[in-house]
C-alpha atoms as a PDB file:
ATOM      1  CA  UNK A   1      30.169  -5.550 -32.599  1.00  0.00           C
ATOM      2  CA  UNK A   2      30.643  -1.805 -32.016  1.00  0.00           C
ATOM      3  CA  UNK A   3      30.028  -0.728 -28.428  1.00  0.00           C
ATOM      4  CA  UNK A   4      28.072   2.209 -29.461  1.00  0.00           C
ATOM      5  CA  UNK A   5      25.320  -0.041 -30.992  1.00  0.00           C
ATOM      6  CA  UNK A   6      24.807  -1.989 -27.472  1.00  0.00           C
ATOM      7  CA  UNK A   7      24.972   1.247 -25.153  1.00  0.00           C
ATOM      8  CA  UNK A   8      21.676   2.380 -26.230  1.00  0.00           C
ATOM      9  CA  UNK A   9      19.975  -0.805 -25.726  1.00  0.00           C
ATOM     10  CA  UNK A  10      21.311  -0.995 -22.365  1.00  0.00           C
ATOM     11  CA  UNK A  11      20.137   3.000 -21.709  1.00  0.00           C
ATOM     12  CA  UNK A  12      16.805   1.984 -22.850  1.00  0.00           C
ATOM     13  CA  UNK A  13      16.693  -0.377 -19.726  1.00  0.00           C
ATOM     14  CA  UNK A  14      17.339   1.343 -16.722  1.00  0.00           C
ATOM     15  CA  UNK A  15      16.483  -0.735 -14.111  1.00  0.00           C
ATOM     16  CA  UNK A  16      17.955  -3.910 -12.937  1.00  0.00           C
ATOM     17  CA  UNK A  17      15.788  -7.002 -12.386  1.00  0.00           C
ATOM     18  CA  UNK A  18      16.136  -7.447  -8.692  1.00  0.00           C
ATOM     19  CA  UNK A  19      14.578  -3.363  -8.502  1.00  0.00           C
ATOM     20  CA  UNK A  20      11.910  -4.417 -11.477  1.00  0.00           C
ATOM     21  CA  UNK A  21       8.185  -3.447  -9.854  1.00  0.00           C
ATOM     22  CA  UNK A  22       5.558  -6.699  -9.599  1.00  0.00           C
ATOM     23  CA  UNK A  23       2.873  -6.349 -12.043  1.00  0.00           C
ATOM     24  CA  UNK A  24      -0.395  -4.213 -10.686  1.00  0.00           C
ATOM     25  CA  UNK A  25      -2.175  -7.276 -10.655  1.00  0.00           C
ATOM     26  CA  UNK A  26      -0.086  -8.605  -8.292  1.00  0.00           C
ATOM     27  CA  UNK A  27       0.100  -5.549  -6.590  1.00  0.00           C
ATOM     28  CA  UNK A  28      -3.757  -4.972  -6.219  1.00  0.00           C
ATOM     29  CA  UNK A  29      -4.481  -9.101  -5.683  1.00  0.00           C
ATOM     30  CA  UNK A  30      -1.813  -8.248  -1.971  1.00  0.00           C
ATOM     31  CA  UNK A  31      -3.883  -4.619  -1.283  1.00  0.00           C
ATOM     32  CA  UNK A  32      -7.194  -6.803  -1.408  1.00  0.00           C
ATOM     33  CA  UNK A  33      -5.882  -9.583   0.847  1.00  0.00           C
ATOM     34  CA  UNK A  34      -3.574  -7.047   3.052  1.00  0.00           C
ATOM     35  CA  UNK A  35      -7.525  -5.080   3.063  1.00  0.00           C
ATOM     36  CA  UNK A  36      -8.888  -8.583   4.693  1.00  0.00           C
ATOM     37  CA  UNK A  37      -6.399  -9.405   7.398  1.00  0.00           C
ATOM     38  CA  UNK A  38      -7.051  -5.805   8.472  1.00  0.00           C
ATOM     39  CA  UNK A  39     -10.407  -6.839   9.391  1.00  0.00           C
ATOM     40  CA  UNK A  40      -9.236  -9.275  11.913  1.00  0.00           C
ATOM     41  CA  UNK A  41      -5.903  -6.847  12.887  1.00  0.00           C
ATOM     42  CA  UNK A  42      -8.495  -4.389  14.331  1.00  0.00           C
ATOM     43  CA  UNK A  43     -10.939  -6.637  16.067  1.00  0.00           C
ATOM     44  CA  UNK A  44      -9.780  -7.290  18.892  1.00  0.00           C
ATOM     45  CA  UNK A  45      -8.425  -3.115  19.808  1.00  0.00           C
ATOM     46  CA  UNK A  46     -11.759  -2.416  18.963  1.00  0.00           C
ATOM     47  CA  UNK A  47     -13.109  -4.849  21.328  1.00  0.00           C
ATOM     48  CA  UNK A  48     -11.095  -3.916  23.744  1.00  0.00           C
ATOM     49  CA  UNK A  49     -11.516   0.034  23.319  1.00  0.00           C
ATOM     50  CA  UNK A  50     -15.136  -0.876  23.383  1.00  0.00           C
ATOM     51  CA  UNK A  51     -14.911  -2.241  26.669  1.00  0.00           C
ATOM     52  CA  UNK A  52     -12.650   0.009  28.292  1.00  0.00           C
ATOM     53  CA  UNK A  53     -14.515   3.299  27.395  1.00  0.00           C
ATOM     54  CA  UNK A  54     -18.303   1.267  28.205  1.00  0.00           C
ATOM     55  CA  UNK A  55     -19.276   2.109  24.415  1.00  0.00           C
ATOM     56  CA  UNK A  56     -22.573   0.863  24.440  1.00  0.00           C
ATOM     57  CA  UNK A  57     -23.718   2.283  20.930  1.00  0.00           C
ATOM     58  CA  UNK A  58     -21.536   2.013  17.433  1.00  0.00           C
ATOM     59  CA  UNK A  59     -21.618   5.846  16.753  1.00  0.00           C
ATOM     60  CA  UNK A  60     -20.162   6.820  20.539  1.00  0.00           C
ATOM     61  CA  UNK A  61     -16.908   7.572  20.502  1.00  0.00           C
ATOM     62  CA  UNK A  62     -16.246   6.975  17.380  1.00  0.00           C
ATOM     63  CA  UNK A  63     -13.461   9.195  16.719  1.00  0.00           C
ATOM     64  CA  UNK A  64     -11.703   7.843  19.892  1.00  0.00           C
ATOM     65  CA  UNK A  65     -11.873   4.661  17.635  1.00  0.00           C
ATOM     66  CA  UNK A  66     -10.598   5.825  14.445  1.00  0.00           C
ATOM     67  CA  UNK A  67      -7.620   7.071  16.022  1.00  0.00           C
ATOM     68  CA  UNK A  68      -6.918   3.721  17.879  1.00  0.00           C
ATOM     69  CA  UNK A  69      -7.946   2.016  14.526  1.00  0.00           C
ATOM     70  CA  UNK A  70      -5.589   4.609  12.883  1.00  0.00           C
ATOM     71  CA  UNK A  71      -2.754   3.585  15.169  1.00  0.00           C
ATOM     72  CA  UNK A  72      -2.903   0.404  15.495  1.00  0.00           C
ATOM     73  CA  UNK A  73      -2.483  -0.022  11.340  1.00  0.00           C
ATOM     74  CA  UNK A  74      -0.075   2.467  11.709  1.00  0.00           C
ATOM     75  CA  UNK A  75       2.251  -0.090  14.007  1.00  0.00           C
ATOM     76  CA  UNK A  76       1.305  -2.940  12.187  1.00  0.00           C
ATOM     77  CA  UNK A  77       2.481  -1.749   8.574  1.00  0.00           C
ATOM     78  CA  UNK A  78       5.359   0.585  10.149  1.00  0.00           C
ATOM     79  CA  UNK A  79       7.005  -2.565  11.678  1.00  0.00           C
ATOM     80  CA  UNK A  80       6.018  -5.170   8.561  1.00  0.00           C
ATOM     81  CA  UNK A  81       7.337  -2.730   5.787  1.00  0.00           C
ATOM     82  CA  UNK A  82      10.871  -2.156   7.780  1.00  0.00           C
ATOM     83  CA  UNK A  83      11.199  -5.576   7.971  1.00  0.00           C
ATOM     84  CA  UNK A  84      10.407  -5.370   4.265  1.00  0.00           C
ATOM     85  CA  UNK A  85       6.988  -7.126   3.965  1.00  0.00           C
ATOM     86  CA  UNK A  86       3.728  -8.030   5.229  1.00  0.00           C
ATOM     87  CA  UNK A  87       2.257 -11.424   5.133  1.00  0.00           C
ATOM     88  CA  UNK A  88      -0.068 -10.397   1.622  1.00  0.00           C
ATOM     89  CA  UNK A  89       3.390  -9.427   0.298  1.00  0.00           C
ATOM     90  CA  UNK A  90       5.271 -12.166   1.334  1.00  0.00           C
ATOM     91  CA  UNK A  91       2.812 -14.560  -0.429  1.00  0.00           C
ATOM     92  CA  UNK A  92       2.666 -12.712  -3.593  1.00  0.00           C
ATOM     93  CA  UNK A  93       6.467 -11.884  -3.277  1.00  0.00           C
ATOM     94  CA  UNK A  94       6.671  -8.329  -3.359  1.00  0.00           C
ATOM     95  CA  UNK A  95       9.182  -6.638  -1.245  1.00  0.00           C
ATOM     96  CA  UNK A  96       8.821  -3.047  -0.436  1.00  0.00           C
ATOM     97  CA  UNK A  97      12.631  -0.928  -0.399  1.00  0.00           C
ATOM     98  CA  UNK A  98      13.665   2.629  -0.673  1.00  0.00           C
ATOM     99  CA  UNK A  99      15.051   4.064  -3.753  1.00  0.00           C
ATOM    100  CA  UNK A 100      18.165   2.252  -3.234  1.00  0.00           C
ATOM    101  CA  UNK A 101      16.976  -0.822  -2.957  1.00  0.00           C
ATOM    102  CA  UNK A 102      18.126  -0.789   0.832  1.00  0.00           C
ATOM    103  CA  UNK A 103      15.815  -1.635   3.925  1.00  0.00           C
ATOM    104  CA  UNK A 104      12.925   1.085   4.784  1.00  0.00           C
ATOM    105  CA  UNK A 105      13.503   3.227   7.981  1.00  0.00           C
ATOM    106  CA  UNK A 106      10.717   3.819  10.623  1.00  0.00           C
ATOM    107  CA  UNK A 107      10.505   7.615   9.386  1.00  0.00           C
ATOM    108  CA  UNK A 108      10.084   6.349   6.118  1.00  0.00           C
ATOM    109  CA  UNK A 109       7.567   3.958   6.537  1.00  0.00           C
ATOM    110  CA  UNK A 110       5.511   5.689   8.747  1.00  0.00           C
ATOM    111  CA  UNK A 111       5.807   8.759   5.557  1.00  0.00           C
ATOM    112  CA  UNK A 112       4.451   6.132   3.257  1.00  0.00           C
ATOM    113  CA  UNK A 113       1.771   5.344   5.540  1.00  0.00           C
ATOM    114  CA  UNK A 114       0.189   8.431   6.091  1.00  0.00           C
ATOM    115  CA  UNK A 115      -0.164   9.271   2.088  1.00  0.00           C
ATOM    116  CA  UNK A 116      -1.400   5.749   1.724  1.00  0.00           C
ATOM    117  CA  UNK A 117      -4.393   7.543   3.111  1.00  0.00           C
ATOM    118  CA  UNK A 118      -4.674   9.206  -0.394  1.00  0.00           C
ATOM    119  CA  UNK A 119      -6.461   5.911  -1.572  1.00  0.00           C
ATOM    120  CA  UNK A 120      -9.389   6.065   0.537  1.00  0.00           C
ATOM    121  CA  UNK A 121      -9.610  10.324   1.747  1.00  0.00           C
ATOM    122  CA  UNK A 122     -10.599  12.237  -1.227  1.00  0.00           C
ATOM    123  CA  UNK A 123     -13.955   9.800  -1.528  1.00  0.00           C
ATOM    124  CA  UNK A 124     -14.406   9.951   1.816  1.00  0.00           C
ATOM    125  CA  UNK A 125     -13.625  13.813   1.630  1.00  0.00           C
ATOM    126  CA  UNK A 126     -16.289  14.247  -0.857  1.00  0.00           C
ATOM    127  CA  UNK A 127     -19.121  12.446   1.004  1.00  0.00           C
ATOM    128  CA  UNK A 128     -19.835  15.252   3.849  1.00  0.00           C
ATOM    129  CA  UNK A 129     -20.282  18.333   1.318  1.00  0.00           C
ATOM    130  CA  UNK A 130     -22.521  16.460  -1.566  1.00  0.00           C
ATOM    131  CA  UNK A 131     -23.933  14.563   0.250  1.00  0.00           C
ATOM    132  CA  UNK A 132     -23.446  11.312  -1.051  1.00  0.00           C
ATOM    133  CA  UNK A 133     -25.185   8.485   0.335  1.00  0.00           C
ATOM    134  CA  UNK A 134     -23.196   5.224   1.508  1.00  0.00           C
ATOM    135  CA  UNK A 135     -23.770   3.213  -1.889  1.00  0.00           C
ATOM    136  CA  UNK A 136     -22.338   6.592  -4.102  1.00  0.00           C
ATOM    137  CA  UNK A 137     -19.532   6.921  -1.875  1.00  0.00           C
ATOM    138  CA  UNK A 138     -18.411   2.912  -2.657  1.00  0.00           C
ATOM    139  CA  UNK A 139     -19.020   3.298  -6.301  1.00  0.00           C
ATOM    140  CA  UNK A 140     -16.896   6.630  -6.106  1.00  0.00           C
ATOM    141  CA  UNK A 141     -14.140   4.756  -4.151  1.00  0.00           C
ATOM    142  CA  UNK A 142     -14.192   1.886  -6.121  1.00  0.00           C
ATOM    143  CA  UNK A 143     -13.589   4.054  -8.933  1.00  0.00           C
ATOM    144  CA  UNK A 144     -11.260   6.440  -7.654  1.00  0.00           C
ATOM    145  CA  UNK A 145      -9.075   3.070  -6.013  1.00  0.00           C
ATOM    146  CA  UNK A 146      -8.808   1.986  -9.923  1.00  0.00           C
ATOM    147  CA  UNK A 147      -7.727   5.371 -10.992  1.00  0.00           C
ATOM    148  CA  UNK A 148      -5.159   5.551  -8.759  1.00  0.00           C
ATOM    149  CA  UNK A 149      -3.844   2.068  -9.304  1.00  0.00           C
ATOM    150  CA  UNK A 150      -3.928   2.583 -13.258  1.00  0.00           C
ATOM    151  CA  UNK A 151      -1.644   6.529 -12.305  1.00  0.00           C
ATOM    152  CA  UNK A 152       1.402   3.952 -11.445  1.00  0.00           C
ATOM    153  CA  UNK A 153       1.260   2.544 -15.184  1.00  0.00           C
ATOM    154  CA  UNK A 154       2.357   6.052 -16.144  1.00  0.00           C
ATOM    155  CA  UNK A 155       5.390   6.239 -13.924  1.00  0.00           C
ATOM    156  CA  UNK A 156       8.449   5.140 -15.679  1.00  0.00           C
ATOM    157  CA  UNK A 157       9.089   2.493 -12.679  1.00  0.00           C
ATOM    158  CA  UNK A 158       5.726   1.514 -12.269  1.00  0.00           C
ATOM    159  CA  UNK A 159       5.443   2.495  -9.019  1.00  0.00           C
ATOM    160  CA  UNK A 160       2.486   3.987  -6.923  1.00  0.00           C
ATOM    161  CA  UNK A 161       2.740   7.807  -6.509  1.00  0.00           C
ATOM    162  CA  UNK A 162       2.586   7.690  -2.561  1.00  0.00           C
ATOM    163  CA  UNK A 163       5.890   5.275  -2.825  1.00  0.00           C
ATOM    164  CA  UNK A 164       7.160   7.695  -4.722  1.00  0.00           C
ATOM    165  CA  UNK A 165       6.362  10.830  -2.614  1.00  0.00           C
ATOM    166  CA  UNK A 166       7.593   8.338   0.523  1.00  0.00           C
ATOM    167  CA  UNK A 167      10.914   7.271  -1.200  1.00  0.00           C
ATOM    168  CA  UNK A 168       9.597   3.529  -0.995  1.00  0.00           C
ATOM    169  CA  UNK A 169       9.277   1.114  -4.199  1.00  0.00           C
ATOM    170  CA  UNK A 170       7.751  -2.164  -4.178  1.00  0.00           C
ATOM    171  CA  UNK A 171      10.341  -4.773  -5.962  1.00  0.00           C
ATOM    172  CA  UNK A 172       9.386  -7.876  -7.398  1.00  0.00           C
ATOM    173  CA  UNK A 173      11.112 -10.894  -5.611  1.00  0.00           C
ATOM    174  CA  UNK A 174       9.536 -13.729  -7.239  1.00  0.00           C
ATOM    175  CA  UNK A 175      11.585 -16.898  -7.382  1.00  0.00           C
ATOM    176  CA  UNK A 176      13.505 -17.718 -11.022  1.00  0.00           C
ATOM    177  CA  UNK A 177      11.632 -20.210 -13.067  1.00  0.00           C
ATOM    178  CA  UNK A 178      14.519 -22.719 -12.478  1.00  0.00           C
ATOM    179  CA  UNK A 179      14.306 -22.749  -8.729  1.00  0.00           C
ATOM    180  CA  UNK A 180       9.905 -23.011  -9.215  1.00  0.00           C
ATOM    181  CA  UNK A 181      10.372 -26.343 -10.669  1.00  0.00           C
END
């Protein structure tokens, strides 16, 4: 066979399997469940920020509580994606790495983190100065959360953009088919 038949096909392939990106639907099915544990991650600091400030009424000090909220997701996924996954991930067996396929640094995580924000602030951003009412502002996030999902099936890795802005991927680590059965 001549060599410079088979070079192209393997040029045409770039990426090794063990770097290969898990399917959005996989992706999306962990940020829905990762979006329900969160409920019950910031319970309890709410509770307890609740109690030690005597917040009596939901709208007093509420920016106190965004920035605990804010903080205490910050630790949570910070420490989860250095250790390379969350619980959501682990169960649909994504990994998250940095370009080269190494472990994720604090720094690194906690960049990723903060433009993670970018699926949920330019709704939200939107609300105040049209004054959008609480059932147009879901319909406008739901929309712009698929948006922004469907913008990673145009990257040539099929990554989100914010993991590429961060230097993070998300990997798919599923088992092989011989060791499933």
């Amino acid at each position: 066979m001549n060599p410079s038949v088979a070079a192209p096909a393997a040029a045409a392939d770039p990426e090794p399997p063990s770097l290969r990106a898990p399917s959005l639907r996989r992706r999306m099915a962990s940020w829905l469940y990762e979006g329900t544990l969160m409920f019950g991650l910031v319970v309890l600091p709410g509770l307890l920020f609740g109690i030690a400030t005597n917040t009596r009424h939901a709208l007093n000090n509420r920016h106190g509580l965004q920035a605990v909220v804010f903080g205490v997701l910050a630790v949570y996924f910070v420490y989860f994606w250095c250790k390379g996954q969350t619980l959501p991930m682990k169960t649909w067996h994504i990994r998250m790495v940095d370009r080269a396929g190494r472990r994720v640094t604090w720094p690194r995580a906690l960049v990723r983190y903060l433009l993670g924000w970018v699926w949920f602030l330019p709704p939200l951003a939107v609300m105040a100065p049209f004054g959008l009412s609480g059932g147009e502002v879901t319909v406008l996030m739901l929309g712009w959360v698929a948006v922004w999902a469907l913008l990673s099936l145009f990257h040539p890795q099929r990554q989100f953009w914010h993991d590429v802005m961060a230097g993070t991927r998300l990997i798919d680590v599923r088992p092989d088919a011989a060791r499933r059965r």
